[in-house]
PDB file of N, CA and C in Angstrom:
ATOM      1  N   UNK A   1      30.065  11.418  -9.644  1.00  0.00           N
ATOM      2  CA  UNK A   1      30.668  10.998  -8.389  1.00  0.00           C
ATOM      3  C   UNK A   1      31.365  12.190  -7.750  1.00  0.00           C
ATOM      4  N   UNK A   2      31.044  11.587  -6.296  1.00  0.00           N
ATOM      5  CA  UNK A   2      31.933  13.186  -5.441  1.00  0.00           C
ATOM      6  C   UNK A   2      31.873  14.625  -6.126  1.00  0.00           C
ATOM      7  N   UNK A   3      30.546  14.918  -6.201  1.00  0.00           N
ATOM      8  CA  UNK A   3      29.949  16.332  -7.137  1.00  0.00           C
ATOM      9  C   UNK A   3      28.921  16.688  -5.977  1.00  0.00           C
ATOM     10  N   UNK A   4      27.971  17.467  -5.429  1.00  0.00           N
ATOM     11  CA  UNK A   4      26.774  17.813  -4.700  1.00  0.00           C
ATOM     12  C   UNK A   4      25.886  17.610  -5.380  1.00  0.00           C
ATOM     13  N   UNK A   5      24.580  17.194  -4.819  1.00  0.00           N
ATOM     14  CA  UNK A   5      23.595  16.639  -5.604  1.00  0.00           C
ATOM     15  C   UNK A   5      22.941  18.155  -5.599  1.00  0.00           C
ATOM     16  N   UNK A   6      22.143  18.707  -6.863  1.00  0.00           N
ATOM     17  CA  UNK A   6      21.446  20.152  -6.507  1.00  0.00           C
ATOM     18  C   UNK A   6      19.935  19.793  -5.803  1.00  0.00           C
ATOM     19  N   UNK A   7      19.755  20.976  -5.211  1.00  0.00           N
ATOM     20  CA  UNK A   7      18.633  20.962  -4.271  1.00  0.00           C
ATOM     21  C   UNK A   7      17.516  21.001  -5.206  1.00  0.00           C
ATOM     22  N   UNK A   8      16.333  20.187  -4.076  1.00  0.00           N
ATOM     23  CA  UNK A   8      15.074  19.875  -5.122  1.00  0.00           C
ATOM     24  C   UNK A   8      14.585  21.224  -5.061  1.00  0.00           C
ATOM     25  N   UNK A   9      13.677  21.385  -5.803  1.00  0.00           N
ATOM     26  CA  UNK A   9      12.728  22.349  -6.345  1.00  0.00           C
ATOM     27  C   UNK A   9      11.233  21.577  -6.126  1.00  0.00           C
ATOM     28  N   UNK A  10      10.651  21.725  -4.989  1.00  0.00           N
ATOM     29  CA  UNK A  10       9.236  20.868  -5.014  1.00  0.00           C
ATOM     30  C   UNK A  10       7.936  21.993  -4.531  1.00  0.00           C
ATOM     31  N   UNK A  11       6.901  21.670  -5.286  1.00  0.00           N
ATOM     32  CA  UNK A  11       5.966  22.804  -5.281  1.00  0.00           C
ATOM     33  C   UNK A  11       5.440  22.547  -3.514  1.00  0.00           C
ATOM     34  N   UNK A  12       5.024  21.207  -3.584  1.00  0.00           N
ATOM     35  CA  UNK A  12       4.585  20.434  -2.109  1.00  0.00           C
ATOM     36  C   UNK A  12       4.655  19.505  -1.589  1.00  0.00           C
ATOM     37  N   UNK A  13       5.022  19.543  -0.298  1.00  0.00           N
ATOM     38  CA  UNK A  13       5.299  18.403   0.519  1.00  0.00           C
ATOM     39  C   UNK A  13       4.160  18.183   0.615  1.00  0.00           C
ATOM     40  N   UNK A  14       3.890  16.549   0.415  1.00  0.00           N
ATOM     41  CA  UNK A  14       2.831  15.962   0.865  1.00  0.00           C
ATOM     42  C   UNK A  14       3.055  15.341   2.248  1.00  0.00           C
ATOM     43  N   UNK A  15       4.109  14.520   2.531  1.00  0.00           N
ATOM     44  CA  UNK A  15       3.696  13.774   3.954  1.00  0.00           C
ATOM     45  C   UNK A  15       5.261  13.891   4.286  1.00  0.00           C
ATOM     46  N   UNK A  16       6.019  13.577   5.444  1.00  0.00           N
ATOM     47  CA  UNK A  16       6.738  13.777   5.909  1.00  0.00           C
ATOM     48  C   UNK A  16       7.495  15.094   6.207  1.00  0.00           C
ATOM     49  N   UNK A  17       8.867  15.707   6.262  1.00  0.00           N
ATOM     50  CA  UNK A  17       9.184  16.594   6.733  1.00  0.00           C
ATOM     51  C   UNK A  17      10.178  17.514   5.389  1.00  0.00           C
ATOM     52  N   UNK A  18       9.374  18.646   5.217  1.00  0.00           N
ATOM     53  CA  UNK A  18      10.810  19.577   4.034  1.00  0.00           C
ATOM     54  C   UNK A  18      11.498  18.763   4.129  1.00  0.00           C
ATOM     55  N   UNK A  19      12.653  18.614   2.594  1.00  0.00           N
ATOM     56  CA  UNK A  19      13.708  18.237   2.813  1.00  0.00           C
ATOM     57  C   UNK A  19      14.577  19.892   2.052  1.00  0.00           C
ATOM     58  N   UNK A  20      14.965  20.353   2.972  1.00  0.00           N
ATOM     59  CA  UNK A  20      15.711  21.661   2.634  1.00  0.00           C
ATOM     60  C   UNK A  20      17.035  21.692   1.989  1.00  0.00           C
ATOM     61  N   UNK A  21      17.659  20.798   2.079  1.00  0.00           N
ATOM     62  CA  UNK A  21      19.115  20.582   1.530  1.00  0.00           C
ATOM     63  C   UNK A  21      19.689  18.766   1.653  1.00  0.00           C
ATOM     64  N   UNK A  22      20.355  18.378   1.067  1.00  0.00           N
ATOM     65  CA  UNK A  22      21.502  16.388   1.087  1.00  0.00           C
ATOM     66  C   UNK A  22      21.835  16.717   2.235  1.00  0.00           C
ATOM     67  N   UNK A  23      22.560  15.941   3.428  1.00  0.00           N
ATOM     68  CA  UNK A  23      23.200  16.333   4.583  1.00  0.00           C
ATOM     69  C   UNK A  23      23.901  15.032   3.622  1.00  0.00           C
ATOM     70  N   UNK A  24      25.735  15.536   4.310  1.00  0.00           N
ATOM     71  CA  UNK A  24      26.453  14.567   4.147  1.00  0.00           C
ATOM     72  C   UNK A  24      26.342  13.837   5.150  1.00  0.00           C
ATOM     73  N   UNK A  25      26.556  12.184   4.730  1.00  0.00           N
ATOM     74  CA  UNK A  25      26.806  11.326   5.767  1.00  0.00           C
ATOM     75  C   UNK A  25      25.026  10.388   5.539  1.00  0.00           C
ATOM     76  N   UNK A  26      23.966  11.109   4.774  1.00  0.00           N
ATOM     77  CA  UNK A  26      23.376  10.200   4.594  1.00  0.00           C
ATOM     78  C   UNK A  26      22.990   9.468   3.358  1.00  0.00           C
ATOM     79  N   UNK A  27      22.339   8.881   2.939  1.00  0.00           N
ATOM     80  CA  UNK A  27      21.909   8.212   1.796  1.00  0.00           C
ATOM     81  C   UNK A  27      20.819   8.346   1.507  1.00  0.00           C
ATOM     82  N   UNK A  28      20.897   9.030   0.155  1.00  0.00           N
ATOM     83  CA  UNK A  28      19.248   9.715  -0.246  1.00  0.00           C
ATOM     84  C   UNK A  28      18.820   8.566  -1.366  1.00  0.00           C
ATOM     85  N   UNK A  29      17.265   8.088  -1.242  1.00  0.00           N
ATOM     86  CA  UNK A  29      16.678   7.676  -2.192  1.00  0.00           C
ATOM     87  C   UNK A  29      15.972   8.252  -3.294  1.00  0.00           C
ATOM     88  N   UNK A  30      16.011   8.771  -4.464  1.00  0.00           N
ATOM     89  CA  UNK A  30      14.895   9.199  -4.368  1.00  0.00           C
ATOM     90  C   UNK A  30      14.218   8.621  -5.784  1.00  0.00           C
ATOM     91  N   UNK A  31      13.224   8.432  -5.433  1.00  0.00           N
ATOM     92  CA  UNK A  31      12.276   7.700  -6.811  1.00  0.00           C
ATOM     93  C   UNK A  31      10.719   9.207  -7.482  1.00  0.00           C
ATOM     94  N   UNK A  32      11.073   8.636  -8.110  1.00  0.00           N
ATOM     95  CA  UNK A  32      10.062   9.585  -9.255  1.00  0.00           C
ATOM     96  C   UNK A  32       9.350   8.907 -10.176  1.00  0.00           C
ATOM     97  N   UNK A  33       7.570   9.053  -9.795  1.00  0.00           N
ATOM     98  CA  UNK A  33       6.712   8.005 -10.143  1.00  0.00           C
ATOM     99  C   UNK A  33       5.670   9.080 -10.361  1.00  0.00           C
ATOM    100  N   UNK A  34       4.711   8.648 -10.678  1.00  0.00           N
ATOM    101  CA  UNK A  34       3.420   9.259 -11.689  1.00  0.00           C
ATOM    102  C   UNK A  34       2.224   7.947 -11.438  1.00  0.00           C
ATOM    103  N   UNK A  35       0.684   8.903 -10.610  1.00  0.00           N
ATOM    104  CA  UNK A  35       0.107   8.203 -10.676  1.00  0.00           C
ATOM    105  C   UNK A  35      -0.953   7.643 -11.779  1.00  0.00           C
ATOM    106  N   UNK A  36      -0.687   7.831 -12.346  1.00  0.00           N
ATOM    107  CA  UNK A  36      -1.289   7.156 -13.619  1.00  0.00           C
ATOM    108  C   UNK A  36      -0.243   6.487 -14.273  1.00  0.00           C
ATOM    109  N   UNK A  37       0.701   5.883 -13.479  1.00  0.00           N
ATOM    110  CA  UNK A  37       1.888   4.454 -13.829  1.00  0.00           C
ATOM    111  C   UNK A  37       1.223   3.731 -13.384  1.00  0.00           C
ATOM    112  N   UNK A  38       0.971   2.775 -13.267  1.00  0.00           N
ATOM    113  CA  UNK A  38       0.710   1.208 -12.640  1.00  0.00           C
ATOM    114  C   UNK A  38       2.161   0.813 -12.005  1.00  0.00           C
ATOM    115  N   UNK A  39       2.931   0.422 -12.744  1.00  0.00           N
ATOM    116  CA  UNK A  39       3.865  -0.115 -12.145  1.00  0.00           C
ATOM    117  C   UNK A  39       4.597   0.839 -10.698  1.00  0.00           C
ATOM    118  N   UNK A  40       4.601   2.042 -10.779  1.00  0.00           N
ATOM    119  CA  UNK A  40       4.881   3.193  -9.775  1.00  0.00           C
ATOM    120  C   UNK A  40       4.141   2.523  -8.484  1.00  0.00           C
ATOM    121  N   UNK A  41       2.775   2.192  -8.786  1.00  0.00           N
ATOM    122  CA  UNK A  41       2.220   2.021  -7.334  1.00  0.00           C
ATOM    123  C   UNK A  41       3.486   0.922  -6.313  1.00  0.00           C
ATOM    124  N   UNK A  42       3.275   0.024  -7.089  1.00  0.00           N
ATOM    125  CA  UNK A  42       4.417  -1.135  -6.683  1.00  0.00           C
ATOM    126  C   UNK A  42       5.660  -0.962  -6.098  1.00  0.00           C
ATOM    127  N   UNK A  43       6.236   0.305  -7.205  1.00  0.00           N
ATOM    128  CA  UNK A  43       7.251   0.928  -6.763  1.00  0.00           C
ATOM    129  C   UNK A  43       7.696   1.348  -5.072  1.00  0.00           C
ATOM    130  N   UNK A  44       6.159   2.321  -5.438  1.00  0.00           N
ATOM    131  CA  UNK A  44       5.608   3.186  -4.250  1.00  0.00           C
ATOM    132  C   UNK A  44       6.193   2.547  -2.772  1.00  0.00           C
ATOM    133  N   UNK A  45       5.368   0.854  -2.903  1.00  0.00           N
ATOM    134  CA  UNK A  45       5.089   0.530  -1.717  1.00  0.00           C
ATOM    135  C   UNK A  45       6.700   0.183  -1.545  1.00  0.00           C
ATOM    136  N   UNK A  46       7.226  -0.377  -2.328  1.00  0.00           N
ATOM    137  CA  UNK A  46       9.253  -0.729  -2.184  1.00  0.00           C
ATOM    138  C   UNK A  46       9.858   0.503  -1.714  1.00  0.00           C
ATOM    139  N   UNK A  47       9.578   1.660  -1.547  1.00  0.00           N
ATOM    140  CA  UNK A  47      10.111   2.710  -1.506  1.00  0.00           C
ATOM    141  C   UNK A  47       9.604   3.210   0.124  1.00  0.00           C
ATOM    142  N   UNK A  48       8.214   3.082   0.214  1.00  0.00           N
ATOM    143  CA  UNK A  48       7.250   2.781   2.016  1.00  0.00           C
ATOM    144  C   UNK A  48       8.056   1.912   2.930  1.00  0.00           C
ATOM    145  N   UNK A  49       8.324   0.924   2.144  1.00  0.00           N
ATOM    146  CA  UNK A  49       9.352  -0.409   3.289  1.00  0.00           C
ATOM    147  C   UNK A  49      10.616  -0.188   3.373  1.00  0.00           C
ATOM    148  N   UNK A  50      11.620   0.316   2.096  1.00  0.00           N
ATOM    149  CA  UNK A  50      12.340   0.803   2.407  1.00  0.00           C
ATOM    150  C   UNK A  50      13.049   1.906   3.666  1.00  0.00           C
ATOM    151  N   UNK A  51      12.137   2.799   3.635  1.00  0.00           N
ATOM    152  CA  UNK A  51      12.665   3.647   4.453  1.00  0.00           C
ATOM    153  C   UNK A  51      12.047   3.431   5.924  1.00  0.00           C
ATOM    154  N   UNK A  52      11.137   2.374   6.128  1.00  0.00           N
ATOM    155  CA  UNK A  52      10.493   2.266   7.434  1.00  0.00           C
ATOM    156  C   UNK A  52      11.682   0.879   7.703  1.00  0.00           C
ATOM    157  N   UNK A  53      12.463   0.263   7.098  1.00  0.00           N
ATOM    158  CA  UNK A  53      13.229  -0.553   7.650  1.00  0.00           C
ATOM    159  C   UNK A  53      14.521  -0.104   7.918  1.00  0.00           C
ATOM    160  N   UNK A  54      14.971   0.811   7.433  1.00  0.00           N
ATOM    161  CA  UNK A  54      16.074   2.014   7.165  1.00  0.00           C
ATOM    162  C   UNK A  54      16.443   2.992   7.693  1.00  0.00           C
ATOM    163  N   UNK A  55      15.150   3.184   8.488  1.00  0.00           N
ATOM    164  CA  UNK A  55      15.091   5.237   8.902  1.00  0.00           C
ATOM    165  C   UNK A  55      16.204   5.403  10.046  1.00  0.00           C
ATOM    166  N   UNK A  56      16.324   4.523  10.587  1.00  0.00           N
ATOM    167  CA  UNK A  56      17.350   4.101  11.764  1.00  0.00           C
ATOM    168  C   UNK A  56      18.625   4.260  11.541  1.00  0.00           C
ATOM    169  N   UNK A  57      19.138   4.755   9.959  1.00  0.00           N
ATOM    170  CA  UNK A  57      20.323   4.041   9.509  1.00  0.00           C
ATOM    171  C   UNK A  57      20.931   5.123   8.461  1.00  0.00           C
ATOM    172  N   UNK A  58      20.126   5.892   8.456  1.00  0.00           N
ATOM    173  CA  UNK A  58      20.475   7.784   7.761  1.00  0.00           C
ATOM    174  C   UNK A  58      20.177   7.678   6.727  1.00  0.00           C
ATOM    175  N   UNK A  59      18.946   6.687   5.995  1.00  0.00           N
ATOM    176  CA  UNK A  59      18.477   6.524   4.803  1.00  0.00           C
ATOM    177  C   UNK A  59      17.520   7.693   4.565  1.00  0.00           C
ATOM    178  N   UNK A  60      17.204   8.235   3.816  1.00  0.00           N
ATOM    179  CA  UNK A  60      16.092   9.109   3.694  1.00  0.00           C
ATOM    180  C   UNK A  60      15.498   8.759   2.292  1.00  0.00           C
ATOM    181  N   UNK A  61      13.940   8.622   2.133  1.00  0.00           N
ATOM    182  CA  UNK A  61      13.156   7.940   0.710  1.00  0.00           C
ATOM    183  C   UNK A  61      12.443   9.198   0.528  1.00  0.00           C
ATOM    184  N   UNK A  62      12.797   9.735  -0.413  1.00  0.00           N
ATOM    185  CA  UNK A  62      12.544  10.846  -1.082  1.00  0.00           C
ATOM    186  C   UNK A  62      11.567  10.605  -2.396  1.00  0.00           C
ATOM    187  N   UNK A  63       9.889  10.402  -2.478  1.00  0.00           N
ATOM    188  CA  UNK A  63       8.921  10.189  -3.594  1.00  0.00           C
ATOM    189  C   UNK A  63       9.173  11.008  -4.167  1.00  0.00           C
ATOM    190  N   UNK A  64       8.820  11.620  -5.649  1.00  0.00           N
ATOM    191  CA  UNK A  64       8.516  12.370  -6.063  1.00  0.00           C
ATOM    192  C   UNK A  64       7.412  12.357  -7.428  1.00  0.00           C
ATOM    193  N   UNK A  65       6.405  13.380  -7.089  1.00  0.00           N
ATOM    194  CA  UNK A  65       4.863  12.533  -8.129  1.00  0.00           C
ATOM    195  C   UNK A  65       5.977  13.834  -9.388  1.00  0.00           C
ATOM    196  N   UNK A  66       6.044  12.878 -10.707  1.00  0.00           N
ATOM    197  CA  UNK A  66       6.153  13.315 -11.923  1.00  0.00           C
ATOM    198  C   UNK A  66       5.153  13.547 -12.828  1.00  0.00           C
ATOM    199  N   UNK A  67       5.380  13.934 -13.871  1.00  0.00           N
ATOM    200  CA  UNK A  67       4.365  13.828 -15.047  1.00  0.00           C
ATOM    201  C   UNK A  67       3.021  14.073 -14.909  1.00  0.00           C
ATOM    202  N   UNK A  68       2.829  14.353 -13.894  1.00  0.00           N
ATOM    203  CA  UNK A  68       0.992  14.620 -13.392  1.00  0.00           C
ATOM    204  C   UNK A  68       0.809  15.687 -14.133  1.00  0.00           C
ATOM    205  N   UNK A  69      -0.473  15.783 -14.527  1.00  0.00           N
ATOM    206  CA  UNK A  69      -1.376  16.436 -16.080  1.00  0.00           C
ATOM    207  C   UNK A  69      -1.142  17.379 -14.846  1.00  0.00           C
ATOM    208  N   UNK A  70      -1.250  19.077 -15.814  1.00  0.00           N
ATOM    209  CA  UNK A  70      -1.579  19.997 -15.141  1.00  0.00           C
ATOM    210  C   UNK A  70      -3.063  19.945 -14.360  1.00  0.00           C
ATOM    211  N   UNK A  71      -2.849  20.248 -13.429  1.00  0.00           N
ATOM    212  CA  UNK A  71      -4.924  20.597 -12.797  1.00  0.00           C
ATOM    213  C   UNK A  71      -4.381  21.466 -12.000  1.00  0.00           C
ATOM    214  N   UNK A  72      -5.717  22.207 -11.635  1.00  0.00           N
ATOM    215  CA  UNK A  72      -5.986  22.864 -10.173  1.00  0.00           C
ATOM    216  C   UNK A  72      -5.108  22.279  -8.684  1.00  0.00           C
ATOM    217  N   UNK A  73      -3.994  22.601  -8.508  1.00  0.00           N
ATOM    218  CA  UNK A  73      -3.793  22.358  -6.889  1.00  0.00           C
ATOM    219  C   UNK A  73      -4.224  21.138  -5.953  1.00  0.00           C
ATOM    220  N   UNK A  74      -5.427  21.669  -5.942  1.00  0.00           N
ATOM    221  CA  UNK A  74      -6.504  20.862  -5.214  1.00  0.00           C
ATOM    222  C   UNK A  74      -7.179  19.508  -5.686  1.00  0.00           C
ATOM    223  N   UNK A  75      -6.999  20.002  -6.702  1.00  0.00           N
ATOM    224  CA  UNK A  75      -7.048  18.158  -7.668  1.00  0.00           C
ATOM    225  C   UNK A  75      -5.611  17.292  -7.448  1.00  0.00           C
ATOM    226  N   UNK A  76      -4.672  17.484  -7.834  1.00  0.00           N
ATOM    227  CA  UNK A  76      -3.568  17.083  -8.094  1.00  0.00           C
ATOM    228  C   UNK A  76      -3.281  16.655  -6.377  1.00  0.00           C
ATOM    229  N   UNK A  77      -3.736  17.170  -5.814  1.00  0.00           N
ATOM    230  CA  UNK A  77      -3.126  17.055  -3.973  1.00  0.00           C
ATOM    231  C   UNK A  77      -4.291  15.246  -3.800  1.00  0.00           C
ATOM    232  N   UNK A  78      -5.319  15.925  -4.275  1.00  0.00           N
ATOM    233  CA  UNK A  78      -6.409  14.858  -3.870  1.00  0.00           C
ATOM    234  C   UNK A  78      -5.808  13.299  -4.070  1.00  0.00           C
ATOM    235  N   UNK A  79      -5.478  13.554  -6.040  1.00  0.00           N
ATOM    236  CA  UNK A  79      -5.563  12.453  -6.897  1.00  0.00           C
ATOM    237  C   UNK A  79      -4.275  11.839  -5.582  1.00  0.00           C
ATOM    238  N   UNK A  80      -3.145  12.704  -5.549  1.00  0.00           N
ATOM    239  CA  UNK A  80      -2.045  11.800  -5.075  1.00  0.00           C
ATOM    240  C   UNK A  80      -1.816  11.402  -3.732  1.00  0.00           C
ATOM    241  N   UNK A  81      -3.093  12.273  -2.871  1.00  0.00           N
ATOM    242  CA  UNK A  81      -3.226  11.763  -1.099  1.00  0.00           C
ATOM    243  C   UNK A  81      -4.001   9.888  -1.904  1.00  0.00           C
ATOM    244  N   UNK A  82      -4.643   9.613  -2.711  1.00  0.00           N
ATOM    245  CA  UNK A  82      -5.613   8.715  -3.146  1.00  0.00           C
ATOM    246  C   UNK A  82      -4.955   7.733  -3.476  1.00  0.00           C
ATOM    247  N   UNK A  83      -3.753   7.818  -4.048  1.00  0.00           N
ATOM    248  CA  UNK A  83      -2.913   7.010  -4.875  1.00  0.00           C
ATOM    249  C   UNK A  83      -1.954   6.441  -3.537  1.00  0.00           C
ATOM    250  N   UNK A  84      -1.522   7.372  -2.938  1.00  0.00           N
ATOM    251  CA  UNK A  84      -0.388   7.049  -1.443  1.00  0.00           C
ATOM    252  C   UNK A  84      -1.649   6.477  -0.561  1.00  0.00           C
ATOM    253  N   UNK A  85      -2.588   6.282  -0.371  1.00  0.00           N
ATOM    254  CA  UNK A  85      -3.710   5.507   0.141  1.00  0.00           C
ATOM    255  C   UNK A  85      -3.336   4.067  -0.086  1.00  0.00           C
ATOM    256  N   UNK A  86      -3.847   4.149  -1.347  1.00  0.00           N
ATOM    257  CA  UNK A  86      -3.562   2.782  -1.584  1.00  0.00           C
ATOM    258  C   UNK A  86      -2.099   1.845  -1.974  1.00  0.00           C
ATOM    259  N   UNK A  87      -1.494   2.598  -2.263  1.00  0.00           N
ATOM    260  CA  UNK A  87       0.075   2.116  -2.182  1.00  0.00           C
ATOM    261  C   UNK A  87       0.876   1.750  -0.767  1.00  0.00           C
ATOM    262  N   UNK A  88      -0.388   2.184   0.316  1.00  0.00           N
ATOM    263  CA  UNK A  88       1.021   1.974   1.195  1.00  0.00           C
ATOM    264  C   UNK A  88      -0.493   0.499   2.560  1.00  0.00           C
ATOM    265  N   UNK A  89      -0.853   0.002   1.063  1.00  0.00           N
ATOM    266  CA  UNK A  89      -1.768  -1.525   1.553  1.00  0.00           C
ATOM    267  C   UNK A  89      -1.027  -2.334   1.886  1.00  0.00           C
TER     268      UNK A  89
END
């Protein structure tokens, strides 16, 4: 409590905008899911509605893909554009 949260370390933004630093004054979500969870997808989409009912209100929903097997870049971008496909049904 009342400490700074430390700044992420993320290789790539997939969809929305950098998040470069917390701004005070808003409320950060942030969830950390892996697509080869099942239950994550579910997550996923609670986390999609969240911030599209919210965004108005200084919420910010911060995904973050965990645990994904090492691959090539270009795999790993694919698998998880594939997975946010269908999570946000």
């Amino acid at each position: 409590m009342n400490s700074l949260a430390p700044a992420l370390k993320v290789r790539e933004w997939v969809s929305g905008e950098p998040l470069s630093s917390f701004q005070p004054g808003k409320l950060y979500i942030l969830g950390f899911c892996g697509t080869s969870c099942e239950p994550s997808e579910g997550a996923m989409r609670d986390l999609i509605e969240l911030q599209e009912t919210y965004k108005d209100s200084g919420v910010e929903v911060v995904a973050v893909a965990a645990h994904e097997r090492a691959a090539p870049a270009d795999e790993d971008r694919s698998k998880i554009d594939a997975w946010l496909a269908r999570s946000r049904r």
